[in-house]
Protein backbone atom coordinates (compact mmCIF):
# COMPACT_ATOMS: atom_id res chain seq x y z
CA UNK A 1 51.42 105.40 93.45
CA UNK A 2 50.48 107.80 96.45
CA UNK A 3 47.53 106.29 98.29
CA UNK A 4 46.65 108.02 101.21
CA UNK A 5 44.91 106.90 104.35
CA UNK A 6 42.62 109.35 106.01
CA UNK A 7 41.21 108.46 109.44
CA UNK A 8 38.12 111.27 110.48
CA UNK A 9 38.19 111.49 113.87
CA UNK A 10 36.06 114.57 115.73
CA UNK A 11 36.19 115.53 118.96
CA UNK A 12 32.27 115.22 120.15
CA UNK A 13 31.03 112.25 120.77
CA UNK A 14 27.19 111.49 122.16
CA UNK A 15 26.98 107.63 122.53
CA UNK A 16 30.69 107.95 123.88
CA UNK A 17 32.42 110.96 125.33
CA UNK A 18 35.69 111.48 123.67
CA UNK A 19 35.46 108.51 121.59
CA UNK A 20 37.92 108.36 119.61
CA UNK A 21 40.59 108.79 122.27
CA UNK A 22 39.33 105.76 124.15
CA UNK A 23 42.02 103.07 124.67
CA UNK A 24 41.18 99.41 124.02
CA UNK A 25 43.69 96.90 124.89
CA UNK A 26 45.23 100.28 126.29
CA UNK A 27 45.78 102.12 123.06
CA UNK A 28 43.24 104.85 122.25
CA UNK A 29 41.14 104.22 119.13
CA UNK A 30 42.56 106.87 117.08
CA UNK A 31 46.45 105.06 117.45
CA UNK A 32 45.13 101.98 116.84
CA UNK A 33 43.88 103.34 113.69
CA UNK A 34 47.38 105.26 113.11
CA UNK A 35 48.99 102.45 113.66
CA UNK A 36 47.38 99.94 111.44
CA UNK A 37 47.49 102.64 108.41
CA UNK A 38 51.60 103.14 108.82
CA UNK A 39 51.73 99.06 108.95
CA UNK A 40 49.80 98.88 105.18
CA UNK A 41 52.60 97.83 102.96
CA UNK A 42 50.28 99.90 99.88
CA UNK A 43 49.54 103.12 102.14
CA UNK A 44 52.03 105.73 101.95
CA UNK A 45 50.63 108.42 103.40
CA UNK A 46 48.38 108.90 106.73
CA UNK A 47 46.53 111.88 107.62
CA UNK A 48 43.91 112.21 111.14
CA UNK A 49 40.84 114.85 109.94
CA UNK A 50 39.79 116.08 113.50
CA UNK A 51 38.97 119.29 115.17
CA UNK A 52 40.23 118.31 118.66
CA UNK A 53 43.67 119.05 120.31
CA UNK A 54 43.78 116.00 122.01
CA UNK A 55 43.17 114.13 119.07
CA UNK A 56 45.82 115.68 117.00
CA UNK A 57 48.45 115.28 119.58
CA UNK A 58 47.56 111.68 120.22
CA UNK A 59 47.56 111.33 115.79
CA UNK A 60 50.83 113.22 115.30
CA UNK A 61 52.56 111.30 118.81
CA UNK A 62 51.35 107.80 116.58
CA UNK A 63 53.17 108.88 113.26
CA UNK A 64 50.18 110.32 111.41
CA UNK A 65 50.05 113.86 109.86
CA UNK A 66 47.12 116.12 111.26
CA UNK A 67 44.37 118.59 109.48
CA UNK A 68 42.52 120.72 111.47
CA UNK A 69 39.14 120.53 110.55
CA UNK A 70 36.61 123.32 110.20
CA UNK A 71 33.73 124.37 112.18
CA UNK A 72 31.60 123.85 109.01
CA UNK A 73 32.25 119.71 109.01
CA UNK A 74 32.85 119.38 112.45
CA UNK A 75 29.73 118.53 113.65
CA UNK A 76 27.41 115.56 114.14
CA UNK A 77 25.19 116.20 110.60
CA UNK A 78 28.58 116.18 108.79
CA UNK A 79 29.58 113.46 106.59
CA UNK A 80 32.35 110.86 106.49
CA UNK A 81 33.03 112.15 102.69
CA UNK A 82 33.18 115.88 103.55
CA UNK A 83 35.94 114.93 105.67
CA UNK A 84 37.51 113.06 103.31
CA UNK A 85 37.80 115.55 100.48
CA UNK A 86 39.00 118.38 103.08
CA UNK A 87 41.80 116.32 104.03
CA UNK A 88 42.39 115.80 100.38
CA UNK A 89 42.84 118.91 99.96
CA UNK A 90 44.70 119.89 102.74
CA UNK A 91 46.89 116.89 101.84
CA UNK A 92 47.80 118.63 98.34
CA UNK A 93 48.58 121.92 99.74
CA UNK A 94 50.78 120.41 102.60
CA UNK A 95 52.50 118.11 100.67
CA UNK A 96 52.88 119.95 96.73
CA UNK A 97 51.30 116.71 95.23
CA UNK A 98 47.83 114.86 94.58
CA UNK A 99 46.62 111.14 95.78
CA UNK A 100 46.02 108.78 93.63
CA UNK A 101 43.68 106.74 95.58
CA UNK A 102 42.40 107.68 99.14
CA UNK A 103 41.38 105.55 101.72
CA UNK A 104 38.61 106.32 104.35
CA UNK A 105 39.50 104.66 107.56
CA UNK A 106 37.15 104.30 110.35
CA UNK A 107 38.95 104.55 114.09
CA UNK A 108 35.60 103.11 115.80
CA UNK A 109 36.79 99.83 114.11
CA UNK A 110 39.08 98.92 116.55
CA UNK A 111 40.39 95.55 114.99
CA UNK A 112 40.86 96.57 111.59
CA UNK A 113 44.05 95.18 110.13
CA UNK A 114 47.03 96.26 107.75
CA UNK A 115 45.82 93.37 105.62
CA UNK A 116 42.68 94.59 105.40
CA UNK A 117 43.93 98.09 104.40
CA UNK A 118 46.80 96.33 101.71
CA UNK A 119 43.27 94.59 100.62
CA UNK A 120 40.99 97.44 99.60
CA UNK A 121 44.12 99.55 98.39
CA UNK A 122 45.01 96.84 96.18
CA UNK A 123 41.54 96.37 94.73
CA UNK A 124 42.15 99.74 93.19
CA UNK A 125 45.28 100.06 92.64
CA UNK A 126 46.09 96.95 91.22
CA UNK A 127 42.78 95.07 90.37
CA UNK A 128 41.30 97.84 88.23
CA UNK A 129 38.02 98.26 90.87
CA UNK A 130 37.25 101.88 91.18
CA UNK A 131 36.23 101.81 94.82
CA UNK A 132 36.32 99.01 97.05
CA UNK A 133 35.03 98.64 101.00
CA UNK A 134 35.39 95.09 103.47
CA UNK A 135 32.99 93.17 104.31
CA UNK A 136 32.03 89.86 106.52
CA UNK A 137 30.66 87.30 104.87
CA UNK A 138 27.13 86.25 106.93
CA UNK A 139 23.97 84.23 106.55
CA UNK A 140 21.89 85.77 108.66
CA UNK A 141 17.95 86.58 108.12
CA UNK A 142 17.34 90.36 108.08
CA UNK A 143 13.56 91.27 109.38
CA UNK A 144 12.40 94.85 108.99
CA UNK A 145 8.84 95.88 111.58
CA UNK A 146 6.07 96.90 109.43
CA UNK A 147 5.31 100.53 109.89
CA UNK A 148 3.55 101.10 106.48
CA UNK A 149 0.87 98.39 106.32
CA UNK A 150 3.19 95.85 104.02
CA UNK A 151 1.11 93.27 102.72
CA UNK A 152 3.66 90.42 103.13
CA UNK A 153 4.27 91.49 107.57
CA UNK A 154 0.65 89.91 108.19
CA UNK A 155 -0.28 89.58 111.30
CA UNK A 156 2.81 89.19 112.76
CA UNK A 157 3.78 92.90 112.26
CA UNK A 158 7.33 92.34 111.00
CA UNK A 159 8.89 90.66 107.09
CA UNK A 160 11.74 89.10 105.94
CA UNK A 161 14.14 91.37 103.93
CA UNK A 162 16.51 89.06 102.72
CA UNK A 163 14.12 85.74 102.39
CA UNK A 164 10.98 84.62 101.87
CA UNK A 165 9.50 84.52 105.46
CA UNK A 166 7.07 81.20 104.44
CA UNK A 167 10.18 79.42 102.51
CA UNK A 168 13.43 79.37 103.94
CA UNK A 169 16.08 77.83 102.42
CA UNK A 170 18.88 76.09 104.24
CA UNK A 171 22.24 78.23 104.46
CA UNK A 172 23.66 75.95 101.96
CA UNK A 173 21.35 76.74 99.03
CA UNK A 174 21.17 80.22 100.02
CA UNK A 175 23.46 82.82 97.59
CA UNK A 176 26.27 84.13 100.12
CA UNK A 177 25.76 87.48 101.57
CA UNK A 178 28.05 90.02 103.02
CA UNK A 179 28.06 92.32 105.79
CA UNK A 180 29.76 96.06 105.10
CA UNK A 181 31.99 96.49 108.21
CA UNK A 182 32.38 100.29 108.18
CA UNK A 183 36.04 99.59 108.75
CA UNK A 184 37.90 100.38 105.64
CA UNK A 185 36.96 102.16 102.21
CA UNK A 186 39.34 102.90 98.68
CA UNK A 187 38.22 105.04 96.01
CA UNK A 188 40.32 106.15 93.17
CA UNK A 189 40.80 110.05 93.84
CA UNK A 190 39.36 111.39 90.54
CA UNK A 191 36.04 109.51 90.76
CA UNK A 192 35.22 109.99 94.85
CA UNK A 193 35.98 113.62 93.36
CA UNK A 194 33.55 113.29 90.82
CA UNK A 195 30.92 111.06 92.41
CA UNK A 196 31.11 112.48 95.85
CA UNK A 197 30.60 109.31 97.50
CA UNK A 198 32.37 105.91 98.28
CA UNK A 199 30.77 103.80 96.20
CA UNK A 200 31.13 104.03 92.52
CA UNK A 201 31.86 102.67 89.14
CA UNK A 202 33.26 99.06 89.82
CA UNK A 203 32.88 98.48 93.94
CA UNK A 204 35.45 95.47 94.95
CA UNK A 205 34.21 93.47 98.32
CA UNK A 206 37.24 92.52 100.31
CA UNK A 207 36.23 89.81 102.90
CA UNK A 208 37.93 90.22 106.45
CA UNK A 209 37.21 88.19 109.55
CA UNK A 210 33.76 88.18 110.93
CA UNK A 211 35.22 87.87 114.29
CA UNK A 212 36.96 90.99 113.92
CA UNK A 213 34.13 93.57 113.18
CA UNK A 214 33.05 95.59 115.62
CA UNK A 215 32.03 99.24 115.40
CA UNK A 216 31.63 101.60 118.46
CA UNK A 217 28.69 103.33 118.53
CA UNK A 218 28.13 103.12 122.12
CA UNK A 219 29.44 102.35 125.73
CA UNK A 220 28.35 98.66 125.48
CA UNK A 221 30.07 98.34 121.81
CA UNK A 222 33.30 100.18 123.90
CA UNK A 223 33.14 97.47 126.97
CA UNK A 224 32.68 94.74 124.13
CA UNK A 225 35.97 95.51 122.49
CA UNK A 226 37.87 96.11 125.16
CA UNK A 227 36.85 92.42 126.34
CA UNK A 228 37.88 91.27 123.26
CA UNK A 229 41.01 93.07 122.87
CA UNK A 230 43.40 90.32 124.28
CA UNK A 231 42.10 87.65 122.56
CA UNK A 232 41.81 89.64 118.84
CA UNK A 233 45.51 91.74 119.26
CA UNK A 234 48.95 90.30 118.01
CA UNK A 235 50.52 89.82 121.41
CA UNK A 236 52.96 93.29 121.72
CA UNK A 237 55.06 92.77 124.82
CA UNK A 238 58.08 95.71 125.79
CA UNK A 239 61.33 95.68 125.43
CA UNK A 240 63.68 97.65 126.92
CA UNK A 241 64.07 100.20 124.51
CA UNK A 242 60.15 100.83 124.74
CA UNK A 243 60.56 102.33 128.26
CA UNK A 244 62.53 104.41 130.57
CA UNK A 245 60.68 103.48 133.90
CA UNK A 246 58.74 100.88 135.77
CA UNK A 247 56.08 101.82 138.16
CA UNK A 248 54.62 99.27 140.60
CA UNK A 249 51.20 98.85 142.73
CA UNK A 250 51.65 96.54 145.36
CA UNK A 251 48.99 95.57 146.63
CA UNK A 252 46.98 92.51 144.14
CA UNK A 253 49.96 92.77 142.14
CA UNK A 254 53.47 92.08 144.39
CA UNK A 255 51.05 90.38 146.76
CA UNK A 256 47.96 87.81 145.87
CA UNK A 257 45.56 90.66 147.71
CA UNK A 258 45.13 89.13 150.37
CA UNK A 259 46.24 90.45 154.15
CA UNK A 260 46.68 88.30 157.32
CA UNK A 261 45.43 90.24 160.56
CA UNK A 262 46.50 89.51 163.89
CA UNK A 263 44.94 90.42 167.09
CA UNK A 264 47.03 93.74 167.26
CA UNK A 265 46.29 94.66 164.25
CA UNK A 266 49.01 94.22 162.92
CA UNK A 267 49.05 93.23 158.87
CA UNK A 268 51.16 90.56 156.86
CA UNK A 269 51.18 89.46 153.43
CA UNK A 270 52.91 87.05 151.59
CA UNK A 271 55.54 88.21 148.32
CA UNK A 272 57.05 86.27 145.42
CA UNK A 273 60.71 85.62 145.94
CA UNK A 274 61.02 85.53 142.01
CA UNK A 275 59.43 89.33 142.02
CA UNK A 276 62.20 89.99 143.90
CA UNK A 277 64.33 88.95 141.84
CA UNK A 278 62.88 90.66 138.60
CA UNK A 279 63.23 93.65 140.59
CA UNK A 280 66.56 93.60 141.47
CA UNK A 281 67.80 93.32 137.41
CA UNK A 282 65.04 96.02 136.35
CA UNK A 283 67.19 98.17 139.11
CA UNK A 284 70.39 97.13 137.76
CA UNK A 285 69.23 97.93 134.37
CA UNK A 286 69.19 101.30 135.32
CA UNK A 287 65.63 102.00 134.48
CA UNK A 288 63.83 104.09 137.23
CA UNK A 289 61.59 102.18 139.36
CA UNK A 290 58.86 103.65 142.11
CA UNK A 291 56.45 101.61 144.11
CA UNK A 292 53.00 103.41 143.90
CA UNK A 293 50.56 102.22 146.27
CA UNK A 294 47.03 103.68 148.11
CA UNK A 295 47.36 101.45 151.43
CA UNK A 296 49.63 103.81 153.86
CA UNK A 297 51.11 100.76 155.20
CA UNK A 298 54.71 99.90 156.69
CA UNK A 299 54.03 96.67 155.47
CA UNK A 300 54.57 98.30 152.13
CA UNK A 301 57.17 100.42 153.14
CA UNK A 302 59.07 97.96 154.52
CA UNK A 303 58.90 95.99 151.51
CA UNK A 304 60.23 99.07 148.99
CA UNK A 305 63.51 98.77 151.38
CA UNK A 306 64.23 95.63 150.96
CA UNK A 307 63.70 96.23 147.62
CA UNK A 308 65.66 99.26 147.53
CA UNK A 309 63.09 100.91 145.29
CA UNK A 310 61.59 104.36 146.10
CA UNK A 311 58.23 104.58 147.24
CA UNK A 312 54.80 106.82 147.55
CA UNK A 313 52.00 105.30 149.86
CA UNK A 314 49.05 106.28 151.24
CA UNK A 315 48.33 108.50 147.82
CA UNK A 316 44.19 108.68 147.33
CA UNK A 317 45.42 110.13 143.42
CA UNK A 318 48.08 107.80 142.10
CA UNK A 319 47.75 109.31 138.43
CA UNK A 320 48.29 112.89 139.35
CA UNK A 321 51.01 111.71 142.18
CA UNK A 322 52.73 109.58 138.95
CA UNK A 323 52.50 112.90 136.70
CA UNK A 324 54.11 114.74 139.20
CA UNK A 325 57.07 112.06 139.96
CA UNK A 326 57.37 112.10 135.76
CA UNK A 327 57.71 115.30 135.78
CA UNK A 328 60.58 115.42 138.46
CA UNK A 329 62.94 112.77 137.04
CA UNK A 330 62.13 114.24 133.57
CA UNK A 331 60.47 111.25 132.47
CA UNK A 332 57.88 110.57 129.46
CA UNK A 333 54.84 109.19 130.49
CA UNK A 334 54.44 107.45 127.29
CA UNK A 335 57.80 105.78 128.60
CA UNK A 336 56.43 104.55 131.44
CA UNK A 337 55.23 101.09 132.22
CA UNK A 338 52.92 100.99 135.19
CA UNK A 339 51.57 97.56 136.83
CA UNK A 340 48.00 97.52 138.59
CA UNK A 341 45.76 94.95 139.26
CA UNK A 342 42.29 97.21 139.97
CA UNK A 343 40.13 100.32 138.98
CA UNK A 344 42.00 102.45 141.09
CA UNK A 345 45.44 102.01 138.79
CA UNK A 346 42.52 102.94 135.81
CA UNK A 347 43.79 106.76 135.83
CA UNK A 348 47.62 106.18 135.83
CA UNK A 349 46.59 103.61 132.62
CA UNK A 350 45.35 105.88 131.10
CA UNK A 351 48.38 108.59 131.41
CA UNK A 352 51.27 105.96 130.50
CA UNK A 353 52.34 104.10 127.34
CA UNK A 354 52.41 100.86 128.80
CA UNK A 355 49.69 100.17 130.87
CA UNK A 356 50.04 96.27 132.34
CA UNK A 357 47.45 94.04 134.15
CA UNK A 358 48.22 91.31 136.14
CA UNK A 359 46.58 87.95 135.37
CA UNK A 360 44.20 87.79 138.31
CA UNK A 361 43.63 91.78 138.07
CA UNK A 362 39.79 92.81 137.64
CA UNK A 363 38.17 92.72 134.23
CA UNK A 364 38.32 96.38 133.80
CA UNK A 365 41.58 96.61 134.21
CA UNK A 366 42.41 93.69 132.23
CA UNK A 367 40.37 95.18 129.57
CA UNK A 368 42.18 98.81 129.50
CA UNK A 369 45.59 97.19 129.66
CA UNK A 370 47.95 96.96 126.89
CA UNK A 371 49.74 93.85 127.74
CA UNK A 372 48.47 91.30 130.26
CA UNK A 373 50.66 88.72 132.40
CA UNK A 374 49.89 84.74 132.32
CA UNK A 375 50.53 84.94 136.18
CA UNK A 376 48.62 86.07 138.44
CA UNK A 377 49.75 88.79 141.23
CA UNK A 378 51.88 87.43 144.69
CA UNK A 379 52.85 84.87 142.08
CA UNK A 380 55.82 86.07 139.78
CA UNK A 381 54.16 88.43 137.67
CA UNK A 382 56.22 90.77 138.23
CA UNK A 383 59.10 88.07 137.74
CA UNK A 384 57.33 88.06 134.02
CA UNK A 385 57.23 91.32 133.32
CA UNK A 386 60.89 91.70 134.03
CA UNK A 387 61.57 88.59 131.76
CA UNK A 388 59.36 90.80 129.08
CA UNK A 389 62.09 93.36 129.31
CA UNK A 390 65.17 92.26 130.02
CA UNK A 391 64.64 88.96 128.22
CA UNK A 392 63.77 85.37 130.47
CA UNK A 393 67.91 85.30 131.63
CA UNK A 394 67.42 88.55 132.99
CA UNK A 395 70.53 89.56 131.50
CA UNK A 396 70.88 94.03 131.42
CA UNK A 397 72.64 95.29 128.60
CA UNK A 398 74.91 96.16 131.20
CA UNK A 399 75.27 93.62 133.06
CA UNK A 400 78.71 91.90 132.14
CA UNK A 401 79.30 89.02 129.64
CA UNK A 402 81.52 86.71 131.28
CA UNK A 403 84.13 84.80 129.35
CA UNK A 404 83.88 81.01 129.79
């Protein structure tokens, strides 16, 4: 059976400016989407609606097939369903054939799950429901202000929508309730056709986790998630085959921070004889390595020669100076895995594939990386991150087996 996942995804935002390419847990919302659609054992096919370049390039980089919206359901009066049947079509006409069932797939839910897509698409296609959605099981009282004079508001100007403000029952003896997440929808094709709308003929509830919903509707939903990201995402660490380069800060992340002043002037800071270590096999691996740093220091440069790893200090733009050095050794950003510790590495995050924070890095950083270390910086992270690679011997996969 052909079910196919469509994820709308426009280009304007108001609440957020380019929403849906905003990374949480250092993935923009649109991949994470992308991502959890190709991972749905039931989908089989995954198309992004949008009318943005950015969008489409970010949608076809994550696996997903692209329609170019028009003009005429583009814009911010333009509904979810519109989208959906455009795509439909565009779908047909790409691919020769029709959907059985179609999935609407919301990219502001960043925690949605391939479970919870396998759920809904199995409500139809196996369960016999015509149209199913997830939902959150809660017991919380819903009030509603009085704005037309409602008898039952009183004095105290607002009434209880799902109880009986005077009598409230104890969770226990109340009938379970259920929150829609706007995450995840599945309609059979023929009836959303017919019905032109989500919901209809027999509507399956799929519970998920209440601890996952979250919609993005604004920058305080956006900081929310992106608090929540480490704590809610399967742990995804690289490998080597994930990169082809390793970029360094130093300072906060080869050192603890902290600098030791002397009455010259003169700086010191302490390093992480492990780090140096983890270096040395990421530069045997033969990945490329470059130290990238603000501070024009010859503490720094000092350091990048013992390492024996290039290095550009003193740069006030370290994302356009990493672009640039990308662009010489013919590297992918997306291949890239770049180590910071504060908002200044925010920009180069947000360029490469595998942003990293360090444990004792600042929230916002921790929040926009992809992959966070359980040691703190000046203390073997960087140690770690080399184990993440290369694997906790450190072993290359060129670096000779010997023969006992």
């Amino acid at each position: 059976m052909t079910v196919l996942a469509v994820i709308p995804a426009r280009g304007g935002s108001k609440g957020v400016p380019a929403k849906n390419l905003a990374p949480v847990g250092g993935v923009p919302l649109v991949v994470r989407a992308v991502r959890a659609c190709l991972a749905a054992r039931r989908v089989t096919d995954v198309v992004v609606s949008t009318d943005d370049a950015a969008i489409a390039d970010a949608a076809r980089s994550a696996g997903a097939e692209v329609v170019l919206r028009p003009a005429a359901i583009a814009g911010d009066t333009a509904t979810s369903e519109a989208a959906v049947l455009h795509a439909m079509d565009a779908y047909g006409a790409m691919r020769g054939k029709t959907a059985e069932v179609v999935l609407l797939v919301q990219c502001t839910s960043p925690f949605i799950t391939a479970e919870d897509l396998d759920g809904v698409a199995g409500a139809v296609t196996e369960d016999g429901a015509d149209s199913a959605l997830t939902v959150a099981p809660t017991h919380g009282f819903i009030w509603r202000r009085d704005s037309a004079g409602s008898a039952d508001a009183g004095a105290s100007g607002g009434y209880g929508v799902n109880h009986d403000k005077s009598n409230r029952p104890r969770r226990q003896d109340r009938p379970q309730e259920y929150l829609e997440t706007g995450a995840a929808y599945a309609m059979r094709a023929d009836g959303f056709r017919e019905a032109n709308h989500r919901f209809f003929g027999h509507t399956a509830l799929v519970t998920t986790d209440p601890a996952r919903v979250l919609e993005i509707d604004d920058p305080h939903d956006l900081a929310r998630a992106r608090a929540l990201a480490p704590l809610l995402d399967p742990a995804v660490l690289p490998t080597y085959d994930d990169i082809d380069a390793v970029v360094l800060d130093f300072d906060g992340t080869q050192t603890d921070d902290k600098v030791f002043v002397d009455s010259d002037g003169r700086e010191m800071v302490a390093v992480h004889r492990g780090d140096g270590l983890g270096i040395a096999a990421l530069r045997r691996s033969e990945l490329k390595l470059l130290i990238l740093s603000t501070e024009q220091n010859p503490v720094v440069a000092a350091r990048a020669r013992k390492l024996q790893v290039p290095v550009l200090h003193g740069i006030d733009r370290k994302d356009v100076a990493l672009k640039q050095w990308c662009d010489e050794h013919g590297i992918a950003p997306e291949r890239v895995l770049y180590v910071g510790n504060d908002v200044n590495d925010l920009p180069c995050f947000g360029l490469v594939g595998w942003p990293v924070a360090v444990a004792s890095a600042h929230d916002a950083v921790r929040a926009a990386a992809r992959a966070v270390t359980t040691t703190p910086g000046g203390e073997g992270a960087i140690r770690e991150i080399a184990a993440w690679i290369l694997g906790p011997g450190l072993q290359t996969p060129h670096t000779p087996t010997l023969n006992k």
